[in-house]
PDB file of N, CA and C in Angstrom:
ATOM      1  N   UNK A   1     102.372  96.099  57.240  1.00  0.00           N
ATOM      2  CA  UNK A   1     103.090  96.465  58.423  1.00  0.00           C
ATOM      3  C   UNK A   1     102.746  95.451  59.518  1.00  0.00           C
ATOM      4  N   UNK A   2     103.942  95.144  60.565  1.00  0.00           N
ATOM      5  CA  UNK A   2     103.443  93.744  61.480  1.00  0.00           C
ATOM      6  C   UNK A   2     104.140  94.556  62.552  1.00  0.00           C
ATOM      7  N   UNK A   3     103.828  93.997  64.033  1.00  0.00           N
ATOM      8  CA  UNK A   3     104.083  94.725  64.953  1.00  0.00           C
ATOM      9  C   UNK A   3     104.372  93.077  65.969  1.00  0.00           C
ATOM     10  N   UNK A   4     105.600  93.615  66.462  1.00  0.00           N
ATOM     11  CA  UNK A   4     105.853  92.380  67.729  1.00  0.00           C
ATOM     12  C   UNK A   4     106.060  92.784  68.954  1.00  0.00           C
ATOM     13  N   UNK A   5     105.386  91.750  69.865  1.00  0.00           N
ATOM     14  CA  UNK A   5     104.803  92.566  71.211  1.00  0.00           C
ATOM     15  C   UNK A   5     105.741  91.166  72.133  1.00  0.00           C
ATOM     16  N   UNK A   6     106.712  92.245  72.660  1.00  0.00           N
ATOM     17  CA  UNK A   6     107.733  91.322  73.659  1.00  0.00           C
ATOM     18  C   UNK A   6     107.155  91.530  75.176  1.00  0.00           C
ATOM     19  N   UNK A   7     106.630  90.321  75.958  1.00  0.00           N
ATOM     20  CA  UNK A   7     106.153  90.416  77.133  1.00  0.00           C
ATOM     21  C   UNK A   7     107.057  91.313  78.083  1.00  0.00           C
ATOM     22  N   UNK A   8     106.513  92.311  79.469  1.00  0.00           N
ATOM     23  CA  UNK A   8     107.359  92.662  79.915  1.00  0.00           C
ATOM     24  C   UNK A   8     107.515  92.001  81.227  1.00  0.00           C
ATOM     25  N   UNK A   9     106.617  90.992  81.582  1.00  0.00           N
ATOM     26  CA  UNK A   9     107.046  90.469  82.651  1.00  0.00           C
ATOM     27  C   UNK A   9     105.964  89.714  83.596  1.00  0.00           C
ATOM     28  N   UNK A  10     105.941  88.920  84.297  1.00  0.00           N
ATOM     29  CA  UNK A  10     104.662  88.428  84.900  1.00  0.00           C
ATOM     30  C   UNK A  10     103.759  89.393  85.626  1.00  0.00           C
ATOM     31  N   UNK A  11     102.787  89.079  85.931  1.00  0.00           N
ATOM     32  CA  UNK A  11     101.586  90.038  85.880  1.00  0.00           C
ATOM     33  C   UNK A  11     101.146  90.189  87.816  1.00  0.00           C
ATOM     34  N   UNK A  12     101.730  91.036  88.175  1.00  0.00           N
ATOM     35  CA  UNK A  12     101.504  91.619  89.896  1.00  0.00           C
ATOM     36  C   UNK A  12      99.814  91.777  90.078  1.00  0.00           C
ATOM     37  N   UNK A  13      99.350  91.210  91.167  1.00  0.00           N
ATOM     38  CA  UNK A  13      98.292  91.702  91.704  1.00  0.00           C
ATOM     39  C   UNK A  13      98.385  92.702  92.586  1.00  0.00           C
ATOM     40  N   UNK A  14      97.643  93.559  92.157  1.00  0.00           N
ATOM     41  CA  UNK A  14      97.606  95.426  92.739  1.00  0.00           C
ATOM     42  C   UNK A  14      97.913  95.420  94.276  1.00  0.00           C
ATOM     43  N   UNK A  15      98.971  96.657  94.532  1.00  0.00           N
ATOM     44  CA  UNK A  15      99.235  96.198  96.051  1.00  0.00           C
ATOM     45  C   UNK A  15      99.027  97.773  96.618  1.00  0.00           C
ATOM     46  N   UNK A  16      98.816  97.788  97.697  1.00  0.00           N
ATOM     47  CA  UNK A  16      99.144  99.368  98.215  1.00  0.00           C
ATOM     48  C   UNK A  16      99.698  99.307  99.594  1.00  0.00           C
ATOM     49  N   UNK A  17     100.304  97.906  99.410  1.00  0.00           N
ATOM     50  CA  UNK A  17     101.328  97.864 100.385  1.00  0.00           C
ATOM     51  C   UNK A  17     102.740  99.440 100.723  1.00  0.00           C
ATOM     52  N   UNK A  18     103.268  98.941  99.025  1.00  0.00           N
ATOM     53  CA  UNK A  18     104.569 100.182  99.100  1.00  0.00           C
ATOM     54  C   UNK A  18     104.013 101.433  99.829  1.00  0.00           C
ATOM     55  N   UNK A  19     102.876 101.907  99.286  1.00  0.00           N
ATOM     56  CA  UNK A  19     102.552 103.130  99.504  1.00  0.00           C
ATOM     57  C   UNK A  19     102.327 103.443 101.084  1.00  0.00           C
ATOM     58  N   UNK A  20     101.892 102.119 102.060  1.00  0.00           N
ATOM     59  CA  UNK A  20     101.478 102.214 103.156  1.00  0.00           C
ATOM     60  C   UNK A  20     102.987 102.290 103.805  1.00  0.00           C
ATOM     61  N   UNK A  21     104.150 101.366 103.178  1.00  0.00           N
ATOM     62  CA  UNK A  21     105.306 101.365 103.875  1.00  0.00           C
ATOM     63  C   UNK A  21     105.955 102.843 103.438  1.00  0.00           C
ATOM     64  N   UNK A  22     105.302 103.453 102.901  1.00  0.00           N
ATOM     65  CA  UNK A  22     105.977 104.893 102.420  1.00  0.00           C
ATOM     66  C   UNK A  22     105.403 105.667 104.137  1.00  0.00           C
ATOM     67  N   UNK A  23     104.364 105.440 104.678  1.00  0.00           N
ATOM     68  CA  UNK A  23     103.668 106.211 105.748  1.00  0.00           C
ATOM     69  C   UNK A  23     103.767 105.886 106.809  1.00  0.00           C
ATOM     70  N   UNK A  24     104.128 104.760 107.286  1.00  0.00           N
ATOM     71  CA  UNK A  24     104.151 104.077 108.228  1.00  0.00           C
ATOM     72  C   UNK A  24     104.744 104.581 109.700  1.00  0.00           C
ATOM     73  N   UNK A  25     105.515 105.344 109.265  1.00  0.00           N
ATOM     74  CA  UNK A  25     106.421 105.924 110.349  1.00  0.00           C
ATOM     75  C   UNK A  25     105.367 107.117 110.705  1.00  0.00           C
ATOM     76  N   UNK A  26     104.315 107.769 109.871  1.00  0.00           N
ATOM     77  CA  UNK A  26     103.260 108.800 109.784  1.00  0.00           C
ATOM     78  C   UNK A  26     102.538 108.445 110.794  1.00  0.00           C
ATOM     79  N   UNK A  27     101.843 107.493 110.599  1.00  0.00           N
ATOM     80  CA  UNK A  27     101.020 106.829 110.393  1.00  0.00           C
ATOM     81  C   UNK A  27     101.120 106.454 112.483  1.00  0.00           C
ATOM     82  N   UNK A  28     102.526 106.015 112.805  1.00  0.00           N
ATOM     83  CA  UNK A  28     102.496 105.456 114.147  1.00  0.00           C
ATOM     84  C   UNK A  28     102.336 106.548 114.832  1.00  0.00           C
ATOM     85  N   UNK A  29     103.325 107.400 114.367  1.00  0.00           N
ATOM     86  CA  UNK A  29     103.017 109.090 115.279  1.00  0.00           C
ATOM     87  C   UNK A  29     101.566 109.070 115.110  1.00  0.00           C
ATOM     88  N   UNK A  30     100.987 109.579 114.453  1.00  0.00           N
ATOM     89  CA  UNK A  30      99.016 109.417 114.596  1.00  0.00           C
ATOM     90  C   UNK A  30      98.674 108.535 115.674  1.00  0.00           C
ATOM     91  N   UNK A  31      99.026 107.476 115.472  1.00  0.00           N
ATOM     92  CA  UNK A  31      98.586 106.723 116.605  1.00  0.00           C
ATOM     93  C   UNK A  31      98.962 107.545 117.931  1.00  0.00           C
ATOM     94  N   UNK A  32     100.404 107.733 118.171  1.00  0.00           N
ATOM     95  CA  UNK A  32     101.071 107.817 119.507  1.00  0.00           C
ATOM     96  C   UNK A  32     100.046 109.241 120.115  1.00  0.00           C
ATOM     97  N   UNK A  33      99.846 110.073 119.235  1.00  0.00           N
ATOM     98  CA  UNK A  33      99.311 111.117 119.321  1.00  0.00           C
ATOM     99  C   UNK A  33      97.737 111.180 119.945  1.00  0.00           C
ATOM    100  N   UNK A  34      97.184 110.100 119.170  1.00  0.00           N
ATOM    101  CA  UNK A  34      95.677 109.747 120.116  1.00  0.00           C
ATOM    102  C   UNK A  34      95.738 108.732 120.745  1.00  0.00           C
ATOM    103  N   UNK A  35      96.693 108.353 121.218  1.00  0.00           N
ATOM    104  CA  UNK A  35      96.992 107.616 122.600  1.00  0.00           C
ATOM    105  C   UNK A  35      97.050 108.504 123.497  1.00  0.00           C
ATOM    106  N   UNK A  36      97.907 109.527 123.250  1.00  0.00           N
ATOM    107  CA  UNK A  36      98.109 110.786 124.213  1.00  0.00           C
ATOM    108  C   UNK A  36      97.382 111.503 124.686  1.00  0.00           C
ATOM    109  N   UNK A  37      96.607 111.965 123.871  1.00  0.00           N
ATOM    110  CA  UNK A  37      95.336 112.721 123.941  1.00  0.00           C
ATOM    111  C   UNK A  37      93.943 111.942 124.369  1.00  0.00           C
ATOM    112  N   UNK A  38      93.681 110.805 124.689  1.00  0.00           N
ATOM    113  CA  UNK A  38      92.491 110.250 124.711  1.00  0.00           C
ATOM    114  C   UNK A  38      92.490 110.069 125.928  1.00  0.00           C
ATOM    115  N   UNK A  39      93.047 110.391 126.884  1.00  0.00           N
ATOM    116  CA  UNK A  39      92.876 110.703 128.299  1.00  0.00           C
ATOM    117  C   UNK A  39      91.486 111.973 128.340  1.00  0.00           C
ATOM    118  N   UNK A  40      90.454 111.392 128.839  1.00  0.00           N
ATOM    119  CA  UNK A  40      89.327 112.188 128.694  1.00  0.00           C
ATOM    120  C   UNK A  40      88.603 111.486 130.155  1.00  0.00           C
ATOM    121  N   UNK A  41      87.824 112.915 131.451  1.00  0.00           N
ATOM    122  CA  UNK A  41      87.052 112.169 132.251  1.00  0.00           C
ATOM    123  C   UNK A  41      85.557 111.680 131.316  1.00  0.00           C
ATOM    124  N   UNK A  42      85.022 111.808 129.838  1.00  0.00           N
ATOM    125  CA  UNK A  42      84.119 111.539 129.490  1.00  0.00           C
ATOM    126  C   UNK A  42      84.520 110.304 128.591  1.00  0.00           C
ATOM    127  N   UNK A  43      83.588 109.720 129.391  1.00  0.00           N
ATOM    128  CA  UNK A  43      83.925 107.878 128.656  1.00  0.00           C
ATOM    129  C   UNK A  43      84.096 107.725 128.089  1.00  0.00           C
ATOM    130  N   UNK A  44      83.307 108.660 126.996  1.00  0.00           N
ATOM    131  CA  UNK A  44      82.922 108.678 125.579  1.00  0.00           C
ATOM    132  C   UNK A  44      84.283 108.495 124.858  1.00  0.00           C
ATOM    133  N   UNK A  45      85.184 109.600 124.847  1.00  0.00           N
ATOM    134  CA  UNK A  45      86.416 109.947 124.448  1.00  0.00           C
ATOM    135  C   UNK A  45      87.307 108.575 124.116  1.00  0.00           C
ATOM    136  N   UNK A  46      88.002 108.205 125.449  1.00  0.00           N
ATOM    137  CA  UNK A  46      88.670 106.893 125.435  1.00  0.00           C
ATOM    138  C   UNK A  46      88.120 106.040 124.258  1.00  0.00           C
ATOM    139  N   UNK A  47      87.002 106.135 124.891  1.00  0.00           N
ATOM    140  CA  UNK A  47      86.657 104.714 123.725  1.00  0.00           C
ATOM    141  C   UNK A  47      86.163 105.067 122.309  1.00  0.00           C
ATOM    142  N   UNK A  48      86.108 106.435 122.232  1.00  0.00           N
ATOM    143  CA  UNK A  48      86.078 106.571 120.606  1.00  0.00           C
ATOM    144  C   UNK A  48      87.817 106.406 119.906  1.00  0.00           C
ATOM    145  N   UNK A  49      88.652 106.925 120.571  1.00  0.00           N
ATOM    146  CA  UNK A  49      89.814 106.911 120.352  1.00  0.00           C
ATOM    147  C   UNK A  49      90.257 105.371 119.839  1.00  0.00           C
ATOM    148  N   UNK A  50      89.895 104.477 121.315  1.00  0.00           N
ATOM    149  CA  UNK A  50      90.578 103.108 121.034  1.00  0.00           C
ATOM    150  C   UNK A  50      90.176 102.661 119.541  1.00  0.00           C
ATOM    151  N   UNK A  51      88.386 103.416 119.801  1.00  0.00           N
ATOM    152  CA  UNK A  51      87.832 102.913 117.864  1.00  0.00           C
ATOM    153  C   UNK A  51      89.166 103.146 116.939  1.00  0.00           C
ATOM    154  N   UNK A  52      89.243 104.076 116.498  1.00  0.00           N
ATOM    155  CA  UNK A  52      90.243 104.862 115.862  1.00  0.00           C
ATOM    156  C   UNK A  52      91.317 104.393 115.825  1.00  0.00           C
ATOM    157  N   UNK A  53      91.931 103.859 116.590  1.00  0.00           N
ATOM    158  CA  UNK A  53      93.293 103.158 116.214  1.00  0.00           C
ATOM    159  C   UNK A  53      93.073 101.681 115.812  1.00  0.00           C
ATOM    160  N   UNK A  54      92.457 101.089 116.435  1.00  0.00           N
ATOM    161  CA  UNK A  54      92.337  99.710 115.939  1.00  0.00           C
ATOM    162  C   UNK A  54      91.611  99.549 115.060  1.00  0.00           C
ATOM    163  N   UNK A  55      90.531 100.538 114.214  1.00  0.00           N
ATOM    164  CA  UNK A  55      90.052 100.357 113.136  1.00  0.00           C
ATOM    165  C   UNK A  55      90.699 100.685 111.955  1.00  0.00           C
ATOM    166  N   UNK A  56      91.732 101.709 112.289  1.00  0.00           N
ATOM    167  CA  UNK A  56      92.470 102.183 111.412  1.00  0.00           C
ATOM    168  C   UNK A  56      91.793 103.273 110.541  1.00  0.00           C
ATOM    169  N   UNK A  57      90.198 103.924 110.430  1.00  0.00           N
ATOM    170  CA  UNK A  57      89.418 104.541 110.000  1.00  0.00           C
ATOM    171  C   UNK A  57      91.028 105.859 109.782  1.00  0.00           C
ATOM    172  N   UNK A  58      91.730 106.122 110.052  1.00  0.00           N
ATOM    173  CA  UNK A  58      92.220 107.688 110.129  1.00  0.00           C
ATOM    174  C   UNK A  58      93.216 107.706 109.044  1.00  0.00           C
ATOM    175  N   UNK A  59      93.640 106.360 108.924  1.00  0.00           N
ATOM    176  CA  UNK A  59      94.396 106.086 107.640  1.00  0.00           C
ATOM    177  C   UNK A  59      94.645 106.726 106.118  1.00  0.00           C
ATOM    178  N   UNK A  60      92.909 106.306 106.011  1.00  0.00           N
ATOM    179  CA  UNK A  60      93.247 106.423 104.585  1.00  0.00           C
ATOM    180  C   UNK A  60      91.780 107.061 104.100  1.00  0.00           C
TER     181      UNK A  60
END
């Protein structure tokens, strides 16, 4: 018995792009949302927030 193995196609490096463009629209509301909310008189607040968006930590 012989077996023939027809390539299916060149070989992708792993992406999780699609999946991020699946959220993205999610993803900005989150943002807009602790933009909104990070109005705080404790310092602290603001600037944990700004962490949070520009690190992107909430993502994923």
């Amino acid at each position: 018995m012989t077996a023939t193995v027809h390539p299916i196609g060149a070989a992708r490096a792993p992406s999780l792009e699609p999946m991020f463009q699946l959220v993205a629209a999610d993803l900005n509301q989150v943002n807009a949302v602790i933009l909104d909310r990070m109005q705080s008189e404790v310092a602290l607040i603001p600037e944990l927030a700004g962490h949070l968006i520009a690190g992107g930590g909430k993502r994923m």
